[in-house]
N, C-alpha and C. Protein backbone atom coordinates (compact mmCIF):
# COMPACT_ATOMS: atom_id res chain seq x y z
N UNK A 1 98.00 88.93 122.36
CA UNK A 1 98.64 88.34 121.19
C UNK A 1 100.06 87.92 121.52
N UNK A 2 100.42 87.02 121.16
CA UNK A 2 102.22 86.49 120.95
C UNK A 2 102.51 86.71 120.06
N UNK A 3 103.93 87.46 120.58
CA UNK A 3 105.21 87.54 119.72
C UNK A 3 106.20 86.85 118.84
N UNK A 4 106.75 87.39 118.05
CA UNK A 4 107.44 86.23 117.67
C UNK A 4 108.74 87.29 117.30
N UNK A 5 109.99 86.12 117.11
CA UNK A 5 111.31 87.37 116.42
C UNK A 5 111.66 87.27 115.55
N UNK A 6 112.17 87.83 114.81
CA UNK A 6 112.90 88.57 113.52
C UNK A 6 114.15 89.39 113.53
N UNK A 7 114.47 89.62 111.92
CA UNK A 7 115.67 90.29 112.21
C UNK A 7 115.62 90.99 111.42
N UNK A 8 115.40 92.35 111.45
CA UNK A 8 114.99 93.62 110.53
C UNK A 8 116.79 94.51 110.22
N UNK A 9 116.99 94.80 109.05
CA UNK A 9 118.40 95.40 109.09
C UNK A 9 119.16 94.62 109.58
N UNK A 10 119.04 93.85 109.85
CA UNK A 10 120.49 93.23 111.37
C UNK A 10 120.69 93.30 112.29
N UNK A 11 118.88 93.74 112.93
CA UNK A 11 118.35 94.13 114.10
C UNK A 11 117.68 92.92 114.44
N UNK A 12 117.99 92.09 116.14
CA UNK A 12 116.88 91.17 116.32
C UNK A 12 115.60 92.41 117.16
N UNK A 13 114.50 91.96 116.57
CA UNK A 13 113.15 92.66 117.03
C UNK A 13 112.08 91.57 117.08
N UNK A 14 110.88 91.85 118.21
CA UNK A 14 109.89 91.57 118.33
C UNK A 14 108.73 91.92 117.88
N UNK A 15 108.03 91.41 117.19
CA UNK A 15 106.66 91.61 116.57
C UNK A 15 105.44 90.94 116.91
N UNK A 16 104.64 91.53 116.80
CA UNK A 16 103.10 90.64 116.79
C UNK A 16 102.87 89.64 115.86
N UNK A 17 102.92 88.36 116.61
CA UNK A 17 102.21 87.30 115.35
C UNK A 17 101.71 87.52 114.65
N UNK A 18 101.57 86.85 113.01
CA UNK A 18 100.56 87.02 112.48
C UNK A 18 100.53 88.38 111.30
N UNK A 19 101.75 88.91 112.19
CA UNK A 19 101.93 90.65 111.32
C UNK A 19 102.03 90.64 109.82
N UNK A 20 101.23 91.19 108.86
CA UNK A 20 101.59 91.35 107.19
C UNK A 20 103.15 92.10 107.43
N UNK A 21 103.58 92.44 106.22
CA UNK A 21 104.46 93.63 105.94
C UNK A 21 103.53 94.90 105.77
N UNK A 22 102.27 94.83 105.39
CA UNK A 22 101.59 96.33 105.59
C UNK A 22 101.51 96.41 107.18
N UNK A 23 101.14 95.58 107.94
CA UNK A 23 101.26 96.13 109.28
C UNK A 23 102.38 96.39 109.85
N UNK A 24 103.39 95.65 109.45
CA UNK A 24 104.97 96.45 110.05
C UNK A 24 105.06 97.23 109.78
N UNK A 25 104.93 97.81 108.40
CA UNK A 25 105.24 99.02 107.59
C UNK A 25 104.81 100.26 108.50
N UNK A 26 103.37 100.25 108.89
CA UNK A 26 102.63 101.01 109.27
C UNK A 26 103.28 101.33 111.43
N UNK A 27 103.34 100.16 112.03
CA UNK A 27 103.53 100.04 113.13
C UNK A 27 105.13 100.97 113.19
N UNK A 28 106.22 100.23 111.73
CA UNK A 28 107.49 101.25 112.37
C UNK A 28 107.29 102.57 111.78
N UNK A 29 106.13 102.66 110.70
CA UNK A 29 106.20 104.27 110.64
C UNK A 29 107.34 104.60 109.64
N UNK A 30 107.55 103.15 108.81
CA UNK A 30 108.20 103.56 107.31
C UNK A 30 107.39 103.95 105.81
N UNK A 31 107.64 105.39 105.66
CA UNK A 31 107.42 106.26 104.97
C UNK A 31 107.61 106.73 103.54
N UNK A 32 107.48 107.25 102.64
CA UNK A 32 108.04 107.23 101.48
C UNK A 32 107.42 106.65 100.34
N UNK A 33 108.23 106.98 98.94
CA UNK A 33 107.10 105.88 98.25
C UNK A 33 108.93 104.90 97.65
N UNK A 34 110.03 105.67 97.95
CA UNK A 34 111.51 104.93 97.24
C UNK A 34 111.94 104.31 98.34
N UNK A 35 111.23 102.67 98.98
CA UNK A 35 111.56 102.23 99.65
C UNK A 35 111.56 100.33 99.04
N UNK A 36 111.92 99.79 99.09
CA UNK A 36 111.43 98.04 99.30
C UNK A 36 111.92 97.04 100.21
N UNK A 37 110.81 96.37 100.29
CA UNK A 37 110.90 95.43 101.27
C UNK A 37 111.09 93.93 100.70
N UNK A 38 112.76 93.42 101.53
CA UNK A 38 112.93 92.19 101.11
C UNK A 38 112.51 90.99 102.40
N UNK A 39 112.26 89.72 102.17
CA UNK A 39 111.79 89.28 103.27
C UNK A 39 112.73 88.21 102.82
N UNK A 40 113.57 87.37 103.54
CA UNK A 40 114.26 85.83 103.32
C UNK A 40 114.74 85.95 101.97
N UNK A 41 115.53 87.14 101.72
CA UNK A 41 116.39 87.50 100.25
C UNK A 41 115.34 87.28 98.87
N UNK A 42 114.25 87.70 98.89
CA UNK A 42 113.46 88.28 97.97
C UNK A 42 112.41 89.26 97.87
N UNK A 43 112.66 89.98 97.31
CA UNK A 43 111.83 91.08 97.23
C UNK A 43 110.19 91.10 97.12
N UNK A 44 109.65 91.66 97.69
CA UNK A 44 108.08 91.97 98.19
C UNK A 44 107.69 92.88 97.22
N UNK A 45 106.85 92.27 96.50
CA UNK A 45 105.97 93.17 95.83
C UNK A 45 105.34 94.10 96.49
N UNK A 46 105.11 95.10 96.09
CA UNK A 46 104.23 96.31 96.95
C UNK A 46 102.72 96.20 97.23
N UNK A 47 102.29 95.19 96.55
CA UNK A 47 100.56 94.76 96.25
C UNK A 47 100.49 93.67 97.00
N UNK A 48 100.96 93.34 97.37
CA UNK A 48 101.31 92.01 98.10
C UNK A 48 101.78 92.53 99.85
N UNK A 49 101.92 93.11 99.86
CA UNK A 49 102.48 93.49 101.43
C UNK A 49 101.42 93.47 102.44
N UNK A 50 99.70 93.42 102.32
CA UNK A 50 98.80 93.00 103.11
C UNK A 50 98.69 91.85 102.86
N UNK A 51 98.79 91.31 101.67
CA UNK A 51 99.06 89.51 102.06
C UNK A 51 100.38 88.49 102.80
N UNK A 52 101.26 89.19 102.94
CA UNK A 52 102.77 88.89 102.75
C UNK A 52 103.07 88.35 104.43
N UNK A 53 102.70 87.53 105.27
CA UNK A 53 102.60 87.22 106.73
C UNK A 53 103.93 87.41 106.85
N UNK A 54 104.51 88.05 108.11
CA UNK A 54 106.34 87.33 108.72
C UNK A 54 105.55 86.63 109.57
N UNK A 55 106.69 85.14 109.43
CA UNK A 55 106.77 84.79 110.40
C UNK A 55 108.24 84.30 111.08
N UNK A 56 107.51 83.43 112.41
CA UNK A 56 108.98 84.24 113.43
C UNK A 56 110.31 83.35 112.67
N UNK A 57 111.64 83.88 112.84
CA UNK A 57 112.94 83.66 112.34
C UNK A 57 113.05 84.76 110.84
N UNK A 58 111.72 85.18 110.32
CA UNK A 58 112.11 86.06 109.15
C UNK A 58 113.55 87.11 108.96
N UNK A 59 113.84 87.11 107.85
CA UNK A 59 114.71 88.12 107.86
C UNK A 59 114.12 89.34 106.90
N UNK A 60 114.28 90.30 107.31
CA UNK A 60 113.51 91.80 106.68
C UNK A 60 114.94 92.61 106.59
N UNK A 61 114.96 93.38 105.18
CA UNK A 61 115.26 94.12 104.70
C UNK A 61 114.51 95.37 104.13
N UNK A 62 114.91 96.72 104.48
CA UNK A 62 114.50 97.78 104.11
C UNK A 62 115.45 98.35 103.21
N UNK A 63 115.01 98.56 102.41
CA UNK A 63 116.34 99.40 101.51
C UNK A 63 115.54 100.48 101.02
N UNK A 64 115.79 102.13 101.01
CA UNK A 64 115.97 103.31 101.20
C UNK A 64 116.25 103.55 99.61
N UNK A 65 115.54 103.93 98.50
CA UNK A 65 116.17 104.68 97.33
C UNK A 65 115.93 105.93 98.04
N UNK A 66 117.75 106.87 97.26
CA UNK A 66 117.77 108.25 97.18
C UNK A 66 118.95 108.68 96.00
N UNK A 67 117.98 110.13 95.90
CA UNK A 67 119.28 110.53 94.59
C UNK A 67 120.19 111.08 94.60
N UNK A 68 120.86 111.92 94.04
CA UNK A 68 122.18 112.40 94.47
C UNK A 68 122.58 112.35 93.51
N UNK A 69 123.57 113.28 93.76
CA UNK A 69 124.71 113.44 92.69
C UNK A 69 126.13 113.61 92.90
């Protein structure tokens, strides 16, 4: 398979063509259920993330809910 790149966090990374966001999800081993995924400054539905293709130049955002006080 070919690669293609991206930029996850503000990270450039390599991925497998073709990749959903459920398969990234799964491949980096992000966890949790207080997480979302933005792709090209909009947010990813969660039902949608096996349909949701990157492709290469994407920009991915992870953003982390936590609570605190």
């Amino acid at each position: 398979m070919s690669k293609i790149q991206v930029t996850v966090n503000g990270n450039k990374i390599q991925i497998e063509e073709n990749s959903t966001i459920a398969d990234f999800i799964q491949e980096r081993q992000v966890s949790g259920k207080m997480f979302a995924i933005e792709k090209n400054l909009e947010i990813i539905n969660k039902d949608k993330y096996s349909e949701e293709i990157i492709k290469n130049g994407d920009i991915i955002e992870i953003v982390g809910f936590f609570g605190g006080g």
